[in-house]
PDB file of N, CA and C in Angstrom:
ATOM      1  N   UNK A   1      67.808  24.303   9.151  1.00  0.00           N
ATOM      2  CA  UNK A   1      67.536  22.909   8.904  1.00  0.00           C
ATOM      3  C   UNK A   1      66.049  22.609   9.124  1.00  0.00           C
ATOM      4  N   UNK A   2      65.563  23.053  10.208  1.00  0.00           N
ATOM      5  CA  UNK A   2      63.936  22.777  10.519  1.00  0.00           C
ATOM      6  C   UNK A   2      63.499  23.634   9.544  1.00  0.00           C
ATOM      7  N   UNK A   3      63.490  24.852   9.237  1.00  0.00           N
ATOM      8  CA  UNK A   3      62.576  25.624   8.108  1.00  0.00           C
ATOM      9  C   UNK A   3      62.687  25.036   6.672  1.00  0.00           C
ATOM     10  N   UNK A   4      63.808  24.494   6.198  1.00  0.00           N
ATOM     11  CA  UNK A   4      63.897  23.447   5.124  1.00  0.00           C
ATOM     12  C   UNK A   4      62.795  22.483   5.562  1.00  0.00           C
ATOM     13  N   UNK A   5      62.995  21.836   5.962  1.00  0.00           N
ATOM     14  CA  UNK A   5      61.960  20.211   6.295  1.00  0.00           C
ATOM     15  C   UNK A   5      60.825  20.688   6.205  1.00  0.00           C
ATOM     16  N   UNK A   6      60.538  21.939   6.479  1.00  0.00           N
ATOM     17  CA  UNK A   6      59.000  22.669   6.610  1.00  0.00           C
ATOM     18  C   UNK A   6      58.729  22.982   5.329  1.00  0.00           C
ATOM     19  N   UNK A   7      59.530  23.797   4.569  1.00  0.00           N
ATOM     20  CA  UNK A   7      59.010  24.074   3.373  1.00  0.00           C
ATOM     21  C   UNK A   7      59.300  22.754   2.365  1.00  0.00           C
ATOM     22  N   UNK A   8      59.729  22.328   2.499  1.00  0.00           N
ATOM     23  CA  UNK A   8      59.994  21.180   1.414  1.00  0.00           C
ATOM     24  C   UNK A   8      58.509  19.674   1.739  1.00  0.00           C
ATOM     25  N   UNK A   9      58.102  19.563   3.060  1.00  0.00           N
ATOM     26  CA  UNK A   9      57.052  19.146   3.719  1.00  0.00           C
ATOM     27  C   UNK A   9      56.064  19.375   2.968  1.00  0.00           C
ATOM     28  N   UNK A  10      55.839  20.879   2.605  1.00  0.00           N
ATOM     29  CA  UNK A  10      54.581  22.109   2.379  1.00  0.00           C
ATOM     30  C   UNK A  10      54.559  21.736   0.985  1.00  0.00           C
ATOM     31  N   UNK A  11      55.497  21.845   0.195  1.00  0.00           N
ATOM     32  CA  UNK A  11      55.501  21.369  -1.255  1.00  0.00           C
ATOM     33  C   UNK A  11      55.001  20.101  -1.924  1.00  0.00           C
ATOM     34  N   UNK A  12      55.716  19.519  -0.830  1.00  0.00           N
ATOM     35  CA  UNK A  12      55.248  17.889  -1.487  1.00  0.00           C
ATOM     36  C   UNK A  12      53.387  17.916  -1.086  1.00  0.00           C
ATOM     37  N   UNK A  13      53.044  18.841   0.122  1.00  0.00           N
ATOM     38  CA  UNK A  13      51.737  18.655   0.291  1.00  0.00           C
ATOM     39  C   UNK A  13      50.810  19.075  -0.587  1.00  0.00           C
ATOM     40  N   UNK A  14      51.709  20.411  -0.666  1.00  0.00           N
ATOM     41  CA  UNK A  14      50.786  21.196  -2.597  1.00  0.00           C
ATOM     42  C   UNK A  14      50.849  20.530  -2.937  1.00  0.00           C
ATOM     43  N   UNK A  15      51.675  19.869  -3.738  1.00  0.00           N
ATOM     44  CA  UNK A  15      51.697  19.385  -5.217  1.00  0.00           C
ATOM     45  C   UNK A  15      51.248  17.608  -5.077  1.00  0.00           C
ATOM     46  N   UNK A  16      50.744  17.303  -3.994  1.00  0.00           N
ATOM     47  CA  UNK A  16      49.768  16.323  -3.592  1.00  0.00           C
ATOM     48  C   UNK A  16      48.258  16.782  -3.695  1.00  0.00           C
ATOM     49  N   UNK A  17      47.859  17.876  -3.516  1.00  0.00           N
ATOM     50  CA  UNK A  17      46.576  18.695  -3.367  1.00  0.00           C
ATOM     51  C   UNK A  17      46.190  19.039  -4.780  1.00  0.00           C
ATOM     52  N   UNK A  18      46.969  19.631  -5.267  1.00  0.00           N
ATOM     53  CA  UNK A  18      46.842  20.210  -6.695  1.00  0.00           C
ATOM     54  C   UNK A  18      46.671  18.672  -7.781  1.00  0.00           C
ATOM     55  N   UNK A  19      47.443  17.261  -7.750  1.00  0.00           N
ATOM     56  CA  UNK A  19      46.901  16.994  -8.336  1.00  0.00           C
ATOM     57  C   UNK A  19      45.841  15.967  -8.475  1.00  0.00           C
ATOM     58  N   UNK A  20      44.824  15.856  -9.067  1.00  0.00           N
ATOM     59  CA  UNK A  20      43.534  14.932  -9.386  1.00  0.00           C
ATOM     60  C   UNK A  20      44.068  13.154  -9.066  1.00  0.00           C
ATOM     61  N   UNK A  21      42.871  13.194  -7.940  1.00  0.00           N
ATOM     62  CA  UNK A  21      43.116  11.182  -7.991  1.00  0.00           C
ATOM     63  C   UNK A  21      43.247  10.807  -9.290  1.00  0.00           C
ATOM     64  N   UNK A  22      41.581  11.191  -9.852  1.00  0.00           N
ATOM     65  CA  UNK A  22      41.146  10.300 -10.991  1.00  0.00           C
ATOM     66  C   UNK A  22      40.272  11.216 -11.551  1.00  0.00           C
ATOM     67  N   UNK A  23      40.062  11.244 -12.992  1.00  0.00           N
ATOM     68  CA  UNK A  23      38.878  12.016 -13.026  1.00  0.00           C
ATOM     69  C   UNK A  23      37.586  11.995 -12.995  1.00  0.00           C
ATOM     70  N   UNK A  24      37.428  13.371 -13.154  1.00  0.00           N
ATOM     71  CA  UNK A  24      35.408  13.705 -12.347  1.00  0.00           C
ATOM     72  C   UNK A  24      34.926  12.359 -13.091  1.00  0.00           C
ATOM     73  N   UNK A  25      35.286  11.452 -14.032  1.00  0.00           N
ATOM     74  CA  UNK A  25      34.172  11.169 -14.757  1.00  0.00           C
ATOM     75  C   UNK A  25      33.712   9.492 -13.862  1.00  0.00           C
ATOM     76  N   UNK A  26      35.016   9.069 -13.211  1.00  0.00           N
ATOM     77  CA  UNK A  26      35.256   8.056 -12.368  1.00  0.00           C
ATOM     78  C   UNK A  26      34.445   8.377 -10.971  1.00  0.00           C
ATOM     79  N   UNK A  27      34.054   9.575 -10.749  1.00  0.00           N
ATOM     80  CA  UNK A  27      33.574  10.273  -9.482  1.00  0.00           C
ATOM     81  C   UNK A  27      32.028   9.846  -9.553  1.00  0.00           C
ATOM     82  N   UNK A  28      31.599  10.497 -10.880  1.00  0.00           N
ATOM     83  CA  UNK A  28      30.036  10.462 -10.908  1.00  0.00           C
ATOM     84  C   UNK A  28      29.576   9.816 -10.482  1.00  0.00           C
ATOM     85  N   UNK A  29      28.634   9.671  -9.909  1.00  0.00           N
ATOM     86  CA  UNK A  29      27.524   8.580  -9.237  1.00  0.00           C
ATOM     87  C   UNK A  29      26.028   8.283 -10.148  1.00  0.00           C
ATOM     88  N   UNK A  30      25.344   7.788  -9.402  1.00  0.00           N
ATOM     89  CA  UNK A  30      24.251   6.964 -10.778  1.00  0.00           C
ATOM     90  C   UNK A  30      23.569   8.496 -11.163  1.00  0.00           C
ATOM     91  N   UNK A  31      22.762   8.208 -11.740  1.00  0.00           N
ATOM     92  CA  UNK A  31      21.621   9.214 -12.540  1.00  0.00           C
ATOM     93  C   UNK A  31      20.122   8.241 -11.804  1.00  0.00           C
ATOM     94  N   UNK A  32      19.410   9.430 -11.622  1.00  0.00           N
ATOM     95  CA  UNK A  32      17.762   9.300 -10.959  1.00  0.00           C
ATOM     96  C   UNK A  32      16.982   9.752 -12.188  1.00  0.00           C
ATOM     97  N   UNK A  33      16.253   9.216 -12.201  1.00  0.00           N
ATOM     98  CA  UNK A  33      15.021  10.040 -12.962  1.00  0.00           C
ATOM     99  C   UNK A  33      13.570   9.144 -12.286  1.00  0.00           C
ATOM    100  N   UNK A  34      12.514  10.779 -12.126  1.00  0.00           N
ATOM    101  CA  UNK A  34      12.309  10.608 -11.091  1.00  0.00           C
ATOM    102  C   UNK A  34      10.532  10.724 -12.125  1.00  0.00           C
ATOM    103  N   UNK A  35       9.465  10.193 -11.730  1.00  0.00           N
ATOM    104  CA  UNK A  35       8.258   9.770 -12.466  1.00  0.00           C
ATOM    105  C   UNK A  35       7.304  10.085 -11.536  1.00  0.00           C
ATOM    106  N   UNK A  36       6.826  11.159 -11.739  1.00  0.00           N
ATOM    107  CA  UNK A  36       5.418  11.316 -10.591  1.00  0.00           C
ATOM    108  C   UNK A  36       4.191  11.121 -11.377  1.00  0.00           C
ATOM    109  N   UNK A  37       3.440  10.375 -10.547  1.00  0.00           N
ATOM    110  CA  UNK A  37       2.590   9.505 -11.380  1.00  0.00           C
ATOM    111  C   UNK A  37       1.293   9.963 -10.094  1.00  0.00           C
ATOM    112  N   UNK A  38       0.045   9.963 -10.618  1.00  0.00           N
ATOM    113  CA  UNK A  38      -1.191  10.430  -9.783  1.00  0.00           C
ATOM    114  C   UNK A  38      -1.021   9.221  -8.789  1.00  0.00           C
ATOM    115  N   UNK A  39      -1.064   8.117  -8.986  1.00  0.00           N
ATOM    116  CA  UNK A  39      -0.872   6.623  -7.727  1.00  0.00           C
ATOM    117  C   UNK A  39       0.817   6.953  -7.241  1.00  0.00           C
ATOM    118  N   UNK A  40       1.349   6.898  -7.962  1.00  0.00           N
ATOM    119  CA  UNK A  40       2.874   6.539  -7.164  1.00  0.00           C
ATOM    120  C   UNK A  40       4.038   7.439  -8.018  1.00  0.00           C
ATOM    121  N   UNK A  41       5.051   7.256  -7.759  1.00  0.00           N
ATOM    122  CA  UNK A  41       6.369   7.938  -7.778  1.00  0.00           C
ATOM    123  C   UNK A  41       7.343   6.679  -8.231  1.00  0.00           C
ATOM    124  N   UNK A  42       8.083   6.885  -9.238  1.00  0.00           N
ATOM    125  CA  UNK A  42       8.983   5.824  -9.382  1.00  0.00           C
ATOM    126  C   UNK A  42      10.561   6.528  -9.724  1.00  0.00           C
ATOM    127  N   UNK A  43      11.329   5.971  -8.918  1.00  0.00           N
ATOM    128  CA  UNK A  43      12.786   6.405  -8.799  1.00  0.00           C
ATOM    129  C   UNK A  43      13.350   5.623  -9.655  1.00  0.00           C
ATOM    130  N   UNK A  44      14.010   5.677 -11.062  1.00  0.00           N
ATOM    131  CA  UNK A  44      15.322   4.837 -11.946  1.00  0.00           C
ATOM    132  C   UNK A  44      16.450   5.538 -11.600  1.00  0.00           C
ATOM    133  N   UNK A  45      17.210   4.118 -10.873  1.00  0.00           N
ATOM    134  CA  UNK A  45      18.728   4.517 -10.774  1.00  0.00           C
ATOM    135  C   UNK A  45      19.549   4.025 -11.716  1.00  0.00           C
ATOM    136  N   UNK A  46      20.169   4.851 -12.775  1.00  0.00           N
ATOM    137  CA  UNK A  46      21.183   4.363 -13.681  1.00  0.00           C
ATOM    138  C   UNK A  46      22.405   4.245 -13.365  1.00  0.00           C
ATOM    139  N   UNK A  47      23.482   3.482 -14.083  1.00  0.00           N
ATOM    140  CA  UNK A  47      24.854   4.277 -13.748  1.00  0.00           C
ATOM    141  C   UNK A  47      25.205   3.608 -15.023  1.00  0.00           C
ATOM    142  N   UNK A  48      26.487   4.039 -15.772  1.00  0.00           N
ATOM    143  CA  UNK A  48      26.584   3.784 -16.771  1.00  0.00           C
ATOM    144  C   UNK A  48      25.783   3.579 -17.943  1.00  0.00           C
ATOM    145  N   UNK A  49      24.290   4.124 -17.556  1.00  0.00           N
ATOM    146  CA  UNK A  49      23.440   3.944 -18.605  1.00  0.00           C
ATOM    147  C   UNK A  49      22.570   2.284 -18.549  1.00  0.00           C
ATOM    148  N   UNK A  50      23.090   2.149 -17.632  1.00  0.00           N
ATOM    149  CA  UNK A  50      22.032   1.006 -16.910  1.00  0.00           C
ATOM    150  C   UNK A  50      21.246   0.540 -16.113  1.00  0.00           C
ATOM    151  N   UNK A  51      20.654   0.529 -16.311  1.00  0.00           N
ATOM    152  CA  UNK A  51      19.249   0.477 -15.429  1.00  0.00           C
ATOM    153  C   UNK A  51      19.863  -0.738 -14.054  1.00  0.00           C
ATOM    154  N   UNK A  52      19.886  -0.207 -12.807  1.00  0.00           N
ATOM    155  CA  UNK A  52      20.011  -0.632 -11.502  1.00  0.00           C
ATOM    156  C   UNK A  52      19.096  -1.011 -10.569  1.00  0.00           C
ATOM    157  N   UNK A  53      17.946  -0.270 -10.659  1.00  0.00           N
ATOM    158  CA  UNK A  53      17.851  -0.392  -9.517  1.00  0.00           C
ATOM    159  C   UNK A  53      16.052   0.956  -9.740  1.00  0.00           C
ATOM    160  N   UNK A  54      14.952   0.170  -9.259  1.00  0.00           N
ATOM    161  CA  UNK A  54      13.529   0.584  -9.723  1.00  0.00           C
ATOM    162  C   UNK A  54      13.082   0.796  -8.346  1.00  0.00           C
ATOM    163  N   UNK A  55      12.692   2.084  -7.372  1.00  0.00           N
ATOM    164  CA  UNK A  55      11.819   2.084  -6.494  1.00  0.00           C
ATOM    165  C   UNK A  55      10.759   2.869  -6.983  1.00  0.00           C
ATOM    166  N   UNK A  56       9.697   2.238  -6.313  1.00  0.00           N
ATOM    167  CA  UNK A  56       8.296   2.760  -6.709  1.00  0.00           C
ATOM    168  C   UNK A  56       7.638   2.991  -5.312  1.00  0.00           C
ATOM    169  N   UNK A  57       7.138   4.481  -4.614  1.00  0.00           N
ATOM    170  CA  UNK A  57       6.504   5.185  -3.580  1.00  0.00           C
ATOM    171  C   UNK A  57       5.407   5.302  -4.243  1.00  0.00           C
ATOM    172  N   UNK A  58       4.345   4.394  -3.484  1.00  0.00           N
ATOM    173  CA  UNK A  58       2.927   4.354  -3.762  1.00  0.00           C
ATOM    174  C   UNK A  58       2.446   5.775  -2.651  1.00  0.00           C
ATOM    175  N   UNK A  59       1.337   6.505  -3.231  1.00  0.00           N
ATOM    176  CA  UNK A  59       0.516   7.481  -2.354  1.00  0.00           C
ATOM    177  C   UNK A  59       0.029   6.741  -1.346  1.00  0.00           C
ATOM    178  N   UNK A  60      -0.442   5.866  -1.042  1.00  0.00           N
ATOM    179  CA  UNK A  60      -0.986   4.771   0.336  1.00  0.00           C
ATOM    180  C   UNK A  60       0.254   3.537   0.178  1.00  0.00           C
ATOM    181  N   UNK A  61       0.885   3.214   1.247  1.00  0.00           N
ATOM    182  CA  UNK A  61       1.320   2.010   1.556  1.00  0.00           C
ATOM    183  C   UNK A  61       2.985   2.057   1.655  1.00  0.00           C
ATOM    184  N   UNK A  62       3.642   1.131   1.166  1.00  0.00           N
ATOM    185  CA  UNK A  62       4.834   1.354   2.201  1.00  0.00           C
ATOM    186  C   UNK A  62       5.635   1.485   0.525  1.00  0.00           C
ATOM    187  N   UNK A  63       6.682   2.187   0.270  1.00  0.00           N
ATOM    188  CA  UNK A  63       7.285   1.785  -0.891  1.00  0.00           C
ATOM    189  C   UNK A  63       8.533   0.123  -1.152  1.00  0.00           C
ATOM    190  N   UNK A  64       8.591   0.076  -2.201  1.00  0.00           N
ATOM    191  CA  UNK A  64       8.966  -1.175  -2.995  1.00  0.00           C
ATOM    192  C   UNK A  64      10.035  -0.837  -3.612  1.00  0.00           C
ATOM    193  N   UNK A  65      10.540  -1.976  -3.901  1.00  0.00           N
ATOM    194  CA  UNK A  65      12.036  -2.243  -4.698  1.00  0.00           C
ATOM    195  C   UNK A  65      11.210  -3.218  -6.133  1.00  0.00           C
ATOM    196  N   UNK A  66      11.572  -3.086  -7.339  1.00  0.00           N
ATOM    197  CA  UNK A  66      11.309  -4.142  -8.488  1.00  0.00           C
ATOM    198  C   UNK A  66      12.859  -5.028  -8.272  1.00  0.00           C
ATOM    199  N   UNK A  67      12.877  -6.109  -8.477  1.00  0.00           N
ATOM    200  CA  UNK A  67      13.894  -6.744  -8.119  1.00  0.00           C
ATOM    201  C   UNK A  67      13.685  -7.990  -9.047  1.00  0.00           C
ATOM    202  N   UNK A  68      15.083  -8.504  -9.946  1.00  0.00           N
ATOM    203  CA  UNK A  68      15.030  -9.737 -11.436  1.00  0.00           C
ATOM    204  C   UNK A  68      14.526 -10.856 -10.214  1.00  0.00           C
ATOM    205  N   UNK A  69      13.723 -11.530 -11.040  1.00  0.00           N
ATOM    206  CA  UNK A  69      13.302 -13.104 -10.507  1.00  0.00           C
ATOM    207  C   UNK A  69      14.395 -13.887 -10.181  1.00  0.00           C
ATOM    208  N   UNK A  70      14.999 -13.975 -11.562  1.00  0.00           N
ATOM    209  CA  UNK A  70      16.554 -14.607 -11.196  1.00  0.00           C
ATOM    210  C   UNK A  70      17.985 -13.792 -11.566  1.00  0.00           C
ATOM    211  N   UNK A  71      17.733 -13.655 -10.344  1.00  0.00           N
ATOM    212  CA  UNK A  71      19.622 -12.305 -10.050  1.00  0.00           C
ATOM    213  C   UNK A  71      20.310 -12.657 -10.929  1.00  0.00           C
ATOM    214  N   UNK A  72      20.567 -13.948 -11.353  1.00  0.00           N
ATOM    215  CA  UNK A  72      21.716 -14.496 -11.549  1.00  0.00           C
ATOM    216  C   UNK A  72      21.862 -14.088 -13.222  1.00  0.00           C
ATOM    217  N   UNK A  73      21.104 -13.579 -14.011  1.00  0.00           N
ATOM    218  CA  UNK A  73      20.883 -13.077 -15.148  1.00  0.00           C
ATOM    219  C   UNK A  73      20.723 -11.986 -15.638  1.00  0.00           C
ATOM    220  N   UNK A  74      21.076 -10.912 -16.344  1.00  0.00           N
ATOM    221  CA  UNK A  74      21.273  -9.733 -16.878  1.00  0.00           C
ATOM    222  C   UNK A  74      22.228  -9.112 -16.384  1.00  0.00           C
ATOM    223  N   UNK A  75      22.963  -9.170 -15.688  1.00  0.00           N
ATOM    224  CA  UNK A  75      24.392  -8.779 -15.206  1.00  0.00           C
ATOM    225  C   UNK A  75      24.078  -7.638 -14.399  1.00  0.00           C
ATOM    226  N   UNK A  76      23.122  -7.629 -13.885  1.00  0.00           N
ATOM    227  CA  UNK A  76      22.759  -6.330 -12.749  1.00  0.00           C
ATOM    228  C   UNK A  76      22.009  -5.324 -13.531  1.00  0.00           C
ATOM    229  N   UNK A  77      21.615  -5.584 -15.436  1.00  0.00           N
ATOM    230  CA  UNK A  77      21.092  -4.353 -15.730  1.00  0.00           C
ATOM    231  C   UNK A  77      19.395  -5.079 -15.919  1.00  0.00           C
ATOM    232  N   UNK A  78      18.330  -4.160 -15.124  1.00  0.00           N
ATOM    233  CA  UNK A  78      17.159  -4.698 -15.227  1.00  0.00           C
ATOM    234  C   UNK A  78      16.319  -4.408 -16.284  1.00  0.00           C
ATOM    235  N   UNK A  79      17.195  -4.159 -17.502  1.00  0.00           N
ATOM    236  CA  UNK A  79      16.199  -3.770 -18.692  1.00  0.00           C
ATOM    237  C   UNK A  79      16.392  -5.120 -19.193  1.00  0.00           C
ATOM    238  N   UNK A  80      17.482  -6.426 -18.890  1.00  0.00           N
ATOM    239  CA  UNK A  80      18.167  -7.653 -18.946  1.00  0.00           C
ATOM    240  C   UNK A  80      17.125  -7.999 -18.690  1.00  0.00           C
ATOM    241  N   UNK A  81      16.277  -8.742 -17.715  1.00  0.00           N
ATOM    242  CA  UNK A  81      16.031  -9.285 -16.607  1.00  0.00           C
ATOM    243  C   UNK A  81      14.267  -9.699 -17.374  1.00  0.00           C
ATOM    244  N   UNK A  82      14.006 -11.009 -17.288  1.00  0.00           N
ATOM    245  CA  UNK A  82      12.942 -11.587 -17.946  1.00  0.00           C
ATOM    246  C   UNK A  82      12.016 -10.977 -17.026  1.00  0.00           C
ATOM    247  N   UNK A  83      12.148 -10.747 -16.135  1.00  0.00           N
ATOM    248  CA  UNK A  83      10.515 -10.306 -14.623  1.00  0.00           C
ATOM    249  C   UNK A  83      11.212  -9.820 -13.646  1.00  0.00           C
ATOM    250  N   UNK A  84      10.362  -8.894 -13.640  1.00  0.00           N
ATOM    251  CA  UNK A  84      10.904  -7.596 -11.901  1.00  0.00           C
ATOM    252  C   UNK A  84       9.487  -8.187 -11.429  1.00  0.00           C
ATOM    253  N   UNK A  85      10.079  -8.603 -10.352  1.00  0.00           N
ATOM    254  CA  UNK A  85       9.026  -8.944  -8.568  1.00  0.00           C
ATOM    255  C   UNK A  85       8.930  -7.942  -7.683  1.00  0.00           C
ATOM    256  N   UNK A  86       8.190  -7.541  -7.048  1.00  0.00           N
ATOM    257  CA  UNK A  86       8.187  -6.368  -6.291  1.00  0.00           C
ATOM    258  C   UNK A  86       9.036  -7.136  -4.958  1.00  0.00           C
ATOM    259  N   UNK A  87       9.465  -6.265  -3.890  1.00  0.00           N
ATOM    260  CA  UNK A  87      10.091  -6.581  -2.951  1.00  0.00           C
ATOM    261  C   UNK A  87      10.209  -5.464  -1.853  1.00  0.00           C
ATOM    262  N   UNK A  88       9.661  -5.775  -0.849  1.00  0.00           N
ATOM    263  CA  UNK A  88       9.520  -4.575   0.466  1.00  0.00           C
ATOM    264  C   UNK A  88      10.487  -5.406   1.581  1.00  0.00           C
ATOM    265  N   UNK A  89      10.806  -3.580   2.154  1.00  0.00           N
ATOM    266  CA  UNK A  89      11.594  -3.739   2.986  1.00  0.00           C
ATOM    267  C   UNK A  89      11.609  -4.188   4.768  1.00  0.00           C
ATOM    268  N   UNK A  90      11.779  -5.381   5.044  1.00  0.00           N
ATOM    269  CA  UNK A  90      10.887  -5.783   6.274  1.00  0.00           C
ATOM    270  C   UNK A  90      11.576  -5.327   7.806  1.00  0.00           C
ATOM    271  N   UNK A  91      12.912  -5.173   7.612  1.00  0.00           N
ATOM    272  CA  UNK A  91      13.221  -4.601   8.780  1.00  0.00           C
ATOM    273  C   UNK A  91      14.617  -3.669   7.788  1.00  0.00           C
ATOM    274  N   UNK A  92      14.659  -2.540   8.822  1.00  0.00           N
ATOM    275  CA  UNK A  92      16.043  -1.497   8.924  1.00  0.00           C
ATOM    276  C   UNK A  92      16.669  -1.534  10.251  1.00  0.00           C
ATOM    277  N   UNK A  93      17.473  -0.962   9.873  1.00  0.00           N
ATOM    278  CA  UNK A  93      18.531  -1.109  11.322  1.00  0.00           C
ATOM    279  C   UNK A  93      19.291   0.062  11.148  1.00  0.00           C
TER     280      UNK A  93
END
């Protein structure tokens, strides 16, 4: 009776293991592409082929975020977005 419960336990655990949440394609995470530039370095984060999210690492000084004037427009994609403002980071925690 206990070696039943064990193997029948073990099975349902395989065949929990073996199969896929969701697929890889739901997994992926954004895309970088990465711009080295003689002044600075600029990081594009895509995901879905949309532009997210712009940091720019200057050779002197602290790096920056480009960030829409008004959020409330282009739906998060900043190729949308009438003006990117620069924006630094003033405290971490």
């Amino acid at each position: 009776m206990f070696l039943c419960g064990m193997v029948s336990a073990l099975l349902c655990t395989h065949s929990a293991l073996a199969a896929p949440a969701s697929p890889l394609e739901d997994l992926k995470g954004p895309d970088v592409t990465i711009i080295v530039g003689e002044a600075r370095t600029v990081y594009e984060f895509r995901q879905n082929g949309e532009l997210r999210m712009v940091k720019i690492v200057p050779k002197w000084g602290k790096p920056y975020y480009l960030v829409p004037r008004d959020r409330t427009t282009g739906f998060g994609n900043l190729e949308r977005a009438e003006t990117l403002l620069p924006s630094w980071v003033i405290i971490e925690f």
